[in-house]
C-alpha atoms as a PDB file:
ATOM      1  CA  UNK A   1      87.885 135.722 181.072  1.00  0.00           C
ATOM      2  CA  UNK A   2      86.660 134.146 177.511  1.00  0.00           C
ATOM      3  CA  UNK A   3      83.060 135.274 178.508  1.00  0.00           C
ATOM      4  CA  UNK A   4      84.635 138.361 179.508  1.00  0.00           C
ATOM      5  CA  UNK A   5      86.683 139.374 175.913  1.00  0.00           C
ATOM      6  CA  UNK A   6      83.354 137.780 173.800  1.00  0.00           C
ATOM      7  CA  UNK A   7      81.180 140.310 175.023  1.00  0.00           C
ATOM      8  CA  UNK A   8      83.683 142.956 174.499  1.00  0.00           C
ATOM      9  CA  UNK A   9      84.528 141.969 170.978  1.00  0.00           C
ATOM     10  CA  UNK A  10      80.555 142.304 170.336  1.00  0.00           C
ATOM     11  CA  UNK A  11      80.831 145.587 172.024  1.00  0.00           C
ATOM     12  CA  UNK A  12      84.759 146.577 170.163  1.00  0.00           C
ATOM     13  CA  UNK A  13      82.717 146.299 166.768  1.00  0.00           C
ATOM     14  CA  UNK A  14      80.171 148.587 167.679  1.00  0.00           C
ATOM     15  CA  UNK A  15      81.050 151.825 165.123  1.00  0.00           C
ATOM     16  CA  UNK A  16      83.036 154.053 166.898  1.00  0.00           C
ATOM     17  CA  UNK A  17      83.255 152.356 170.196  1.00  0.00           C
ATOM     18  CA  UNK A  18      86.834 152.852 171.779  1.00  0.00           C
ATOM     19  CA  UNK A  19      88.557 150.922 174.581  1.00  0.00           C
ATOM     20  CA  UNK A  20      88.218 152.458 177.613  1.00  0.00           C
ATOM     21  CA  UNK A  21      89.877 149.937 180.207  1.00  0.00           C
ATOM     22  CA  UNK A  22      93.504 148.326 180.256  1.00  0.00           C
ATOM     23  CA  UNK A  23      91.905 145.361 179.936  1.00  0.00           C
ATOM     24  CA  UNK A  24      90.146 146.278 177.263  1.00  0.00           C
ATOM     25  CA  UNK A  25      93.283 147.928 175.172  1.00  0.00           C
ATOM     26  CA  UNK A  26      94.853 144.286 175.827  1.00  0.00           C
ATOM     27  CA  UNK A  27      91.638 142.812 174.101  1.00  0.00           C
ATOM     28  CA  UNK A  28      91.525 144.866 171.543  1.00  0.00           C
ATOM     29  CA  UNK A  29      95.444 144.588 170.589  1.00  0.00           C
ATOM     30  CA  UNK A  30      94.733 140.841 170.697  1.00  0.00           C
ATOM     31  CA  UNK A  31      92.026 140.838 168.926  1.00  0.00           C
ATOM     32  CA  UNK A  32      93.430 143.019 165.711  1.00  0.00           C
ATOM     33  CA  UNK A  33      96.426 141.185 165.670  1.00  0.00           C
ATOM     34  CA  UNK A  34      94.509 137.938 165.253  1.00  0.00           C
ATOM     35  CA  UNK A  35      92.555 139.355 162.559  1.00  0.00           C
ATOM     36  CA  UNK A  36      95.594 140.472 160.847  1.00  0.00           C
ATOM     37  CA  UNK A  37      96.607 136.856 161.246  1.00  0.00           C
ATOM     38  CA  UNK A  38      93.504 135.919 159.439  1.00  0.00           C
ATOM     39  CA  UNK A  39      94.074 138.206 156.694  1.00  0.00           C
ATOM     40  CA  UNK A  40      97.860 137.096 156.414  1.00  0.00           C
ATOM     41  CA  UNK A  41      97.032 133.503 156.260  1.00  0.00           C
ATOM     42  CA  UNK A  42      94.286 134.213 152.948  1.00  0.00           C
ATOM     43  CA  UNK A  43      96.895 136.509 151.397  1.00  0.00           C
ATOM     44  CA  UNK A  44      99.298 133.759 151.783  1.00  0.00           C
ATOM     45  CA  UNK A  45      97.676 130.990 150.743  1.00  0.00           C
ATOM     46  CA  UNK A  46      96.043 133.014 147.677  1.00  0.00           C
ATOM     47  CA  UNK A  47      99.371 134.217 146.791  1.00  0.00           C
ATOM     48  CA  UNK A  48     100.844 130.730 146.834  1.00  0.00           C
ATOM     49  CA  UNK A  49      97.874 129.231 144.475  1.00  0.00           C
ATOM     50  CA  UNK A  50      98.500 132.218 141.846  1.00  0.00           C
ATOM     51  CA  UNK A  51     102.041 130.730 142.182  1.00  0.00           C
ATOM     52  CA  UNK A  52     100.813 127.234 141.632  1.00  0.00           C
ATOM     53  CA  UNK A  53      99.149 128.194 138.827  1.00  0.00           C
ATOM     54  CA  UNK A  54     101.279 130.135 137.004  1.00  0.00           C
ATOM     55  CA  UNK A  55     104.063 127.842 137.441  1.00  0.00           C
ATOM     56  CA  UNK A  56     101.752 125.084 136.359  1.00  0.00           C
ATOM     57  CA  UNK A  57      99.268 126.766 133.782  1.00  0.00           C
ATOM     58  CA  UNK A  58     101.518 124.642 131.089  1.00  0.00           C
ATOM     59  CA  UNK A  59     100.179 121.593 132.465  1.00  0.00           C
ATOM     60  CA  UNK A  60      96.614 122.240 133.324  1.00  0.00           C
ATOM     61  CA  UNK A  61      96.780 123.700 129.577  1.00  0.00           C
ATOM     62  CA  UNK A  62      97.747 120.491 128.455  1.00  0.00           C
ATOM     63  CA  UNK A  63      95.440 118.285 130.662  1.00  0.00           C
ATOM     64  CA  UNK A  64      92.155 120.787 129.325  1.00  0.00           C
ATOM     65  CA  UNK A  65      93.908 120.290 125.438  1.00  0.00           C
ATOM     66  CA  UNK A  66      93.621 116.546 125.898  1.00  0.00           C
ATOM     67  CA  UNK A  67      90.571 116.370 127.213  1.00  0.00           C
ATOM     68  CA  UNK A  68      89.041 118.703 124.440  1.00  0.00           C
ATOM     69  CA  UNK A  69      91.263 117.041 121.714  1.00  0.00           C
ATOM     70  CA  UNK A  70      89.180 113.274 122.895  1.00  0.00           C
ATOM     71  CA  UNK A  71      85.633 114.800 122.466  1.00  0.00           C
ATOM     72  CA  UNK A  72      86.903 116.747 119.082  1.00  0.00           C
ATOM     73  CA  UNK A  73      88.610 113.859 118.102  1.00  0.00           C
ATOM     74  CA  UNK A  74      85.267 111.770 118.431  1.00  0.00           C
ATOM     75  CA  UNK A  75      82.932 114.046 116.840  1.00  0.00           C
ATOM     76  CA  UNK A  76      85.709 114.161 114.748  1.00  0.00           C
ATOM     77  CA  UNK A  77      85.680 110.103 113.851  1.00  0.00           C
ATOM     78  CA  UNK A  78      82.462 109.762 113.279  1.00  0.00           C
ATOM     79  CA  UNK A  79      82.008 112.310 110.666  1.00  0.00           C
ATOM     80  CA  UNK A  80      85.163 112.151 109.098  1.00  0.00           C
ATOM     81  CA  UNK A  81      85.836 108.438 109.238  1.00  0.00           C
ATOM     82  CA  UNK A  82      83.057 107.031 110.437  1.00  0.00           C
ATOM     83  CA  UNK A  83      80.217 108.088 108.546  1.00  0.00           C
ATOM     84  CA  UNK A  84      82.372 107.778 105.061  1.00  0.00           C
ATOM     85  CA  UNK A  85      82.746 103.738 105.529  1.00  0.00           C
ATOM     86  CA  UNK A  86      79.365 103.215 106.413  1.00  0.00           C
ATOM     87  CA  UNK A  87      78.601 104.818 103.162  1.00  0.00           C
ATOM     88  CA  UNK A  88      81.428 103.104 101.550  1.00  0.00           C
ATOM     89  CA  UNK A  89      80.805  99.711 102.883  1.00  0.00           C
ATOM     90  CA  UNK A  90      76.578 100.119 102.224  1.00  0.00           C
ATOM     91  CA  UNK A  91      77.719 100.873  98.227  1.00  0.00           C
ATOM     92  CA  UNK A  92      80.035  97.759  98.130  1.00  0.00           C
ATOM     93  CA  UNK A  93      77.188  95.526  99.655  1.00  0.00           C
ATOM     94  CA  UNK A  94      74.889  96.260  97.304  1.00  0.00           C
ATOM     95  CA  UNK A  95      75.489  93.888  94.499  1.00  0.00           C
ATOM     96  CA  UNK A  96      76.068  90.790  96.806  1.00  0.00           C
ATOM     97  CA  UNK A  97      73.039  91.437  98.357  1.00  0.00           C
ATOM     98  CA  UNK A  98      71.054  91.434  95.096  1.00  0.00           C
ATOM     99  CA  UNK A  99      72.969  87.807  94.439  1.00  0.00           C
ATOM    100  CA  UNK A 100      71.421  86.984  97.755  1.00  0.00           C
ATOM    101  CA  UNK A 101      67.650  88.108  96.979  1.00  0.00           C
ATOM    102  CA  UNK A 102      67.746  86.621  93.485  1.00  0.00           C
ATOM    103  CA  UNK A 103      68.893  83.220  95.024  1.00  0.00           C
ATOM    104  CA  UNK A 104      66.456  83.230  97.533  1.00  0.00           C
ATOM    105  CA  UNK A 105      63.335  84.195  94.762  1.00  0.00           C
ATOM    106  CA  UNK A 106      64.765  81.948  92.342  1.00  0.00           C
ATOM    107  CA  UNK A 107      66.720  79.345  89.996  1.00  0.00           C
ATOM    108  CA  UNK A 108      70.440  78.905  90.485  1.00  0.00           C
ATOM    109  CA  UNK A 109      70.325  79.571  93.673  1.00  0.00           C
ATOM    110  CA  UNK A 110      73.356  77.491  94.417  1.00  0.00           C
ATOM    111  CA  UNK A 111      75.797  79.623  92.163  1.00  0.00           C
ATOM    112  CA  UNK A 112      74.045  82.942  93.143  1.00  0.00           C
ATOM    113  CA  UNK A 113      74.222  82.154  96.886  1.00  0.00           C
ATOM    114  CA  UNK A 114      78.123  81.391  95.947  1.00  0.00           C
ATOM    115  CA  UNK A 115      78.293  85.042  94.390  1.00  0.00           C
ATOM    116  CA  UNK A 116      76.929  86.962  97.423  1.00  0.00           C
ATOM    117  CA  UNK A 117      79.059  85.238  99.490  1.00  0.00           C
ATOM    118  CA  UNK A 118      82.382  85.838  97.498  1.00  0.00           C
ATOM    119  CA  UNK A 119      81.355  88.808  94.898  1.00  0.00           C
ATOM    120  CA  UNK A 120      81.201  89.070  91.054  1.00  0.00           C
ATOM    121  CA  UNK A 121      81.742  91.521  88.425  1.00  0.00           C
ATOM    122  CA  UNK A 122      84.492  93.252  89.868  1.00  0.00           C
ATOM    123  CA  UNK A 123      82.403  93.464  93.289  1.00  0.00           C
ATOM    124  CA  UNK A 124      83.113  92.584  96.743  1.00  0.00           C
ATOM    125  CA  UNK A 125      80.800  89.752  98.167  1.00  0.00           C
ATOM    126  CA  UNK A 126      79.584  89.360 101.998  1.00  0.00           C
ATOM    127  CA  UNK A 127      82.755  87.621 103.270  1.00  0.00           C
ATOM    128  CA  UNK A 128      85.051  90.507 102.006  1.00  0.00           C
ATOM    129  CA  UNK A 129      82.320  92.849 103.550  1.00  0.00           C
ATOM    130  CA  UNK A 130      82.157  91.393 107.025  1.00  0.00           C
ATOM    131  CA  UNK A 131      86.025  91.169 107.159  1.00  0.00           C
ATOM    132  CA  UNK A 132      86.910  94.539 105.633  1.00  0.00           C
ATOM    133  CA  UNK A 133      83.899  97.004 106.918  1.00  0.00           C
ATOM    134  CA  UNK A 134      83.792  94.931 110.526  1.00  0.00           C
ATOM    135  CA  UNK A 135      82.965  97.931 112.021  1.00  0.00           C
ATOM    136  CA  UNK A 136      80.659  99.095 110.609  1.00  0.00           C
ATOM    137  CA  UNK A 137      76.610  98.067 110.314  1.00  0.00           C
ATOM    138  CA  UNK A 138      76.809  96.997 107.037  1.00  0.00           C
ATOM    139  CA  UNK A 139      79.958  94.593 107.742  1.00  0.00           C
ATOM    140  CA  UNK A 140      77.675  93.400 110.806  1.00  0.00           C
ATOM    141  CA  UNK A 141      74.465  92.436 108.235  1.00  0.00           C
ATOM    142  CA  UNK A 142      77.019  91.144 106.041  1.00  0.00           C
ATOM    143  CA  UNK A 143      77.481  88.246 108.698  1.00  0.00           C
ATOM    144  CA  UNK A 144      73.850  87.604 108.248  1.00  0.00           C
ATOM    145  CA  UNK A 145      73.380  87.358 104.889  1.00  0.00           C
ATOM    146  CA  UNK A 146      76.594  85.319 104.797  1.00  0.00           C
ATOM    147  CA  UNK A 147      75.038  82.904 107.726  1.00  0.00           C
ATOM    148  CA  UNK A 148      71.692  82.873 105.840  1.00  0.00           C
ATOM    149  CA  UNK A 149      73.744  81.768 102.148  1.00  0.00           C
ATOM    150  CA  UNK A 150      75.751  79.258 104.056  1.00  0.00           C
ATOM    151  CA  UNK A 151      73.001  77.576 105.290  1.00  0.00           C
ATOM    152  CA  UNK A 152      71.322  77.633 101.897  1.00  0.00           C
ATOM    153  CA  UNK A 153      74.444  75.943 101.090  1.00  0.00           C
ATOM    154  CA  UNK A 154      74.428  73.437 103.701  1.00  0.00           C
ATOM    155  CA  UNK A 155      77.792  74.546 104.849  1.00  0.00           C
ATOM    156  CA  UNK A 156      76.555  74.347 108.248  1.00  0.00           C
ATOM    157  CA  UNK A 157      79.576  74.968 110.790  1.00  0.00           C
ATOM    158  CA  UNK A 158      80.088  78.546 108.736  1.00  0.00           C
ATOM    159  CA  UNK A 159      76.086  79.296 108.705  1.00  0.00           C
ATOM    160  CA  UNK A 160      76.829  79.025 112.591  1.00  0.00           C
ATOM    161  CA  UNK A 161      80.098  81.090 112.517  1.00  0.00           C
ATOM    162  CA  UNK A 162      78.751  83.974 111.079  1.00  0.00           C
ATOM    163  CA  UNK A 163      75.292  84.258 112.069  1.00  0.00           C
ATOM    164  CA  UNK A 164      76.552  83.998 115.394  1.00  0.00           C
ATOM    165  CA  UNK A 165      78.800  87.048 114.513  1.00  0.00           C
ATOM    166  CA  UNK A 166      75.642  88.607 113.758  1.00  0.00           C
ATOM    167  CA  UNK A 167      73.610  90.866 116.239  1.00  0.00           C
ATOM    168  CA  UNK A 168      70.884  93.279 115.493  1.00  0.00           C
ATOM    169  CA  UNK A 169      67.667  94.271 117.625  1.00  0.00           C
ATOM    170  CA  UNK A 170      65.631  94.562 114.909  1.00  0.00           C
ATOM    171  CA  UNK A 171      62.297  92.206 115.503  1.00  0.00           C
ATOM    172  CA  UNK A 172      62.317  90.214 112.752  1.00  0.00           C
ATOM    173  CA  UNK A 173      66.409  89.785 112.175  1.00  0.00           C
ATOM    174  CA  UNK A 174      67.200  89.127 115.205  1.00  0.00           C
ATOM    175  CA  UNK A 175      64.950  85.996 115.845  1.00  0.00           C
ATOM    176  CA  UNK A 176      65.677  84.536 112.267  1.00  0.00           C
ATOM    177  CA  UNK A 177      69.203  84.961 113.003  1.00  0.00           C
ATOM    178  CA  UNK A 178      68.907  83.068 116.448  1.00  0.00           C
ATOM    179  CA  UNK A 179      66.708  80.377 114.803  1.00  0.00           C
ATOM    180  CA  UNK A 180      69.035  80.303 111.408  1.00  0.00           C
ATOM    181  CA  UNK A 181      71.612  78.943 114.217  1.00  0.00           C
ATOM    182  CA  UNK A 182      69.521  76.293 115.542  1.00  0.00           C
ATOM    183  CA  UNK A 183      68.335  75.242 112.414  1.00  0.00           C
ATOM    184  CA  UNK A 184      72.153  74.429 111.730  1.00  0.00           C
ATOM    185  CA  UNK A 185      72.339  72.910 114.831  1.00  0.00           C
ATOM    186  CA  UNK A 186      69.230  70.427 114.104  1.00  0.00           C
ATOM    187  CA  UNK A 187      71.370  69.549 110.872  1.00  0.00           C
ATOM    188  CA  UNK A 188      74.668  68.712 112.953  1.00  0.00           C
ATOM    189  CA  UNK A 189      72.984  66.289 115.137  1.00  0.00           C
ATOM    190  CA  UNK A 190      73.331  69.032 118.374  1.00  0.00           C
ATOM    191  CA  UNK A 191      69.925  68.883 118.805  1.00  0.00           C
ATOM    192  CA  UNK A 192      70.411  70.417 122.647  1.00  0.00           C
ATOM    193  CA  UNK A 193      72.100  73.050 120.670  1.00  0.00           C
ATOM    194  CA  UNK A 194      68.944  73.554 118.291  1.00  0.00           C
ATOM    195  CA  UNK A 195      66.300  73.648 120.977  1.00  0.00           C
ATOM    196  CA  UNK A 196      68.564  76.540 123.062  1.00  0.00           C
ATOM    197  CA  UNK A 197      68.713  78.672 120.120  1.00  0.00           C
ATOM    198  CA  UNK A 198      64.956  77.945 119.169  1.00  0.00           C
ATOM    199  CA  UNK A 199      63.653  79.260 122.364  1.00  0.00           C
ATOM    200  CA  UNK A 200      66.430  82.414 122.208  1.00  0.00           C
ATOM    201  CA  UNK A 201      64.785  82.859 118.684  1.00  0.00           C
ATOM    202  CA  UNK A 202      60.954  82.742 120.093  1.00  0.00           C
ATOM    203  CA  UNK A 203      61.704  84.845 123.058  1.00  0.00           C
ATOM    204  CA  UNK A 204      63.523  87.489 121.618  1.00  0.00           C
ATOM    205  CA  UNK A 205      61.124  90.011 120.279  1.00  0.00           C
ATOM    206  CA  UNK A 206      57.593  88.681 120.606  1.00  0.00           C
ATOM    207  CA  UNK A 207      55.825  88.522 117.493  1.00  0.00           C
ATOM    208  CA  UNK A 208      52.999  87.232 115.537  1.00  0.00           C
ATOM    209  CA  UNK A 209      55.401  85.665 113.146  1.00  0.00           C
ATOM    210  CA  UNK A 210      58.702  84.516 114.166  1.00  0.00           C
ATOM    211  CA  UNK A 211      57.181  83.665 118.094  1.00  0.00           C
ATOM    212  CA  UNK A 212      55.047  80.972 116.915  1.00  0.00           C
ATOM    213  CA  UNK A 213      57.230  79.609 114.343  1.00  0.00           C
ATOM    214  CA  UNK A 214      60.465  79.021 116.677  1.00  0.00           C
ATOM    215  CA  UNK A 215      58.037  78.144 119.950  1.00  0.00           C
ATOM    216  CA  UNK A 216      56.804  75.044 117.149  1.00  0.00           C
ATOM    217  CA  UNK A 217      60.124  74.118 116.597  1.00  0.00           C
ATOM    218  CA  UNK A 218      61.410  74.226 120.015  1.00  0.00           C
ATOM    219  CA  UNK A 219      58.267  72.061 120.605  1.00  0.00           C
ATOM    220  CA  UNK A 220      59.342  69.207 117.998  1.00  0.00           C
ATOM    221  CA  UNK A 221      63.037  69.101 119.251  1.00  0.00           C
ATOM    222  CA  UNK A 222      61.779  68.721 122.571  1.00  0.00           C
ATOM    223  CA  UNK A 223      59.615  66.054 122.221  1.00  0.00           C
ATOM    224  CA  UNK A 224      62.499  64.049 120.021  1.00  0.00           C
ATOM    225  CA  UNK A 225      64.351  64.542 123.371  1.00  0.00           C
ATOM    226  CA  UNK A 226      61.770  63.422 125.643  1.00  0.00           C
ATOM    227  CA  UNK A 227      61.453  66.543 126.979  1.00  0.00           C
ATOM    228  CA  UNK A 228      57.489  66.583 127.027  1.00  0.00           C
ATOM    229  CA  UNK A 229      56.648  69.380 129.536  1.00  0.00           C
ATOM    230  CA  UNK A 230      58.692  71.743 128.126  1.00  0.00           C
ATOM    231  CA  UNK A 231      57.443  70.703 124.675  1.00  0.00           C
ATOM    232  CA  UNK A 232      53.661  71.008 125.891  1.00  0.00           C
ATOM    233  CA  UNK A 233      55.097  74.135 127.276  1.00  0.00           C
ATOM    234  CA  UNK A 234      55.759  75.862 124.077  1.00  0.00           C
ATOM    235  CA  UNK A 235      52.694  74.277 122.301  1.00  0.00           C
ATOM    236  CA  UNK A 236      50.246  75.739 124.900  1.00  0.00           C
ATOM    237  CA  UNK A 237      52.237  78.886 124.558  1.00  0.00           C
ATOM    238  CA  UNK A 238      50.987  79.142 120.575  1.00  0.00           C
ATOM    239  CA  UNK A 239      47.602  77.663 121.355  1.00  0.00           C
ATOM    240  CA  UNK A 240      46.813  81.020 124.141  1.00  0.00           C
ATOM    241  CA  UNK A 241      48.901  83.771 122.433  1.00  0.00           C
ATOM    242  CA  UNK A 242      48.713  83.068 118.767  1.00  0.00           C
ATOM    243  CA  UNK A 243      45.724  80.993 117.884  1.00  0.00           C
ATOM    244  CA  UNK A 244      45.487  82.377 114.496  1.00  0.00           C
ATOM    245  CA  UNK A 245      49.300  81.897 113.203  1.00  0.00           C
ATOM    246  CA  UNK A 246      49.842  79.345 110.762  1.00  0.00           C
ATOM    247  CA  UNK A 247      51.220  77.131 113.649  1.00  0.00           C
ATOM    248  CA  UNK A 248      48.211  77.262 115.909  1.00  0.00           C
ATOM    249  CA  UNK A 249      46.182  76.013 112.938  1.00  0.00           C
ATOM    250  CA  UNK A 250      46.945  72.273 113.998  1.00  0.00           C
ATOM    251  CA  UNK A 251      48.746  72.725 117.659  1.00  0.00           C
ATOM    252  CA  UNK A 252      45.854  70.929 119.437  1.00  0.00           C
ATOM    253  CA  UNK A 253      47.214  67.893 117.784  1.00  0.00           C
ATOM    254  CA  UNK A 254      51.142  68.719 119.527  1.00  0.00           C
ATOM    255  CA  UNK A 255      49.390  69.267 122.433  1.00  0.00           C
ATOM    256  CA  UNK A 256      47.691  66.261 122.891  1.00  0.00           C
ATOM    257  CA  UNK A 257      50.890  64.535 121.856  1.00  0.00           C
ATOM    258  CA  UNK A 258      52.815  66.078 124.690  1.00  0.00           C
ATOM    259  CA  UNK A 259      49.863  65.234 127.007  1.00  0.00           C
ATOM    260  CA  UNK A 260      50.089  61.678 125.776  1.00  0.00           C
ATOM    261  CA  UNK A 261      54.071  60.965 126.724  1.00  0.00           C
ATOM    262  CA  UNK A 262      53.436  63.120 129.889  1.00  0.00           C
ATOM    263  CA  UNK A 263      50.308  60.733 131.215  1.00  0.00           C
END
């Protein structure tokens, strides 16, 4: 019977074909009132999203408002907000930071170091910086030159603190950031400490300058703690990949040292 009303309905749609059987005027009832169902059920059910949506548009108005308000609101941030203290905070760093480079090129360096760190003339210095523009980059390289002044200062504890606050991905930063903290350590006794930080420092951006300086460091604090291989580790390290630094003038002597405790 199914094979039966399949090959009629292929013949029924044939264009002008009409029903010539009583079985075939049952089939063909059937078969219209099924397609009416069809048509009934997709006019229903588009009828009752229409209703959906018209009785919820409000919402869905709301929810696309919201959604457009966040990325508006973003764009919004940075150039409104954003972008102003940046600007702000870059203007307010400027004197502090010439405290810092004149107490790093010369006399006074004590009292100048003292300066950047809490401002002068009216100014705000690195520690009102970091705490009011935290957000910002310059409140972030205020930590560093406030790590870099405390450790001038032998205030070691705070040189950790903030240079520890500090992060940046810039090659030579970075590493003297990382090695600023484990040249505090060296000074607190936490000579573990020192020798983590030293190889952080030497293996964070590879360079011809700050690699072989921190890989000779981390080389002296291990031998003082008897750790020899890693020690002839980082010395063979500067003897094959940076012969001509200032380190690798004399590392043949380190290595041999290293050797020596080893054997």
């Amino acid at each position: 019977m199914r094979r039966i009303k399949i090959e009629y309905m292929a013949t029924y749609k044939k264009r002008g074909y009409k029903p010539k059987t009583k079985e075939e005027k049952v089939n063909a009832v059937e078969d219209q009132s099924t397609t009416a169902e069809v048509f009934n059920t997709l006019d229903e059910t588009a009828s009752k999203t229409e209703e959906w949506v018209a009785k919820n548009q409000k919402y869905i108005f709301v929810i696309v408002g919201l959604a457009a308000a966040i990325v508006l609101g973003y764009l919004g941030y940075n150039k409104l907000i954003q972008e102003p203290k940046e600007s702000e905070a870059m203007n307010e760093m400027f004197q502090a930071q010439q405290y810092f480079d004149q107490a790093v090129a010369g006399a006074s360096k004590d009292s100048l170091f003292n300066m950047s760190l809490n401002g002068g003339e009216g100014k705000y210095g690195m520690l009102d910086i970091a705490n009011e523009y935290g957000g910002t980059k310059a409140g972030n390289l205020a930590n560093y030159y406030a790590g870099m002044a405390y450790l001038n200062l032998k205030d070691y504890q705070n040189a950790v603190t903030f240079l520890s606050d500090f992060s940046s991905n810039d090659e030579m930063l970075g590493p003297i950031a990382k090695g600023g903290i484990g040249d505090a350590f060296v000074q607190l006794n936490q000579s573990e400490d020192a020798l983590d930080y030293y190889v952080q420092a030497a293996n964070l951006k590879t360079n011809g300058y700050t690699t072989p300086m921190y890989l000779y460091k981390a080389g002296i604090i291990a031998l003082q703690l008897g750790q020899n291989d890693k020690a002839l580790q980082y010395f063979t390290r500067i003897k094959e990949e940076f012969p001509s630094s200032t380190e690798g003038a004399d590392i043949d002597v380190f290595i041999g040292k290293a050797q020596a405790t080893i054997n």
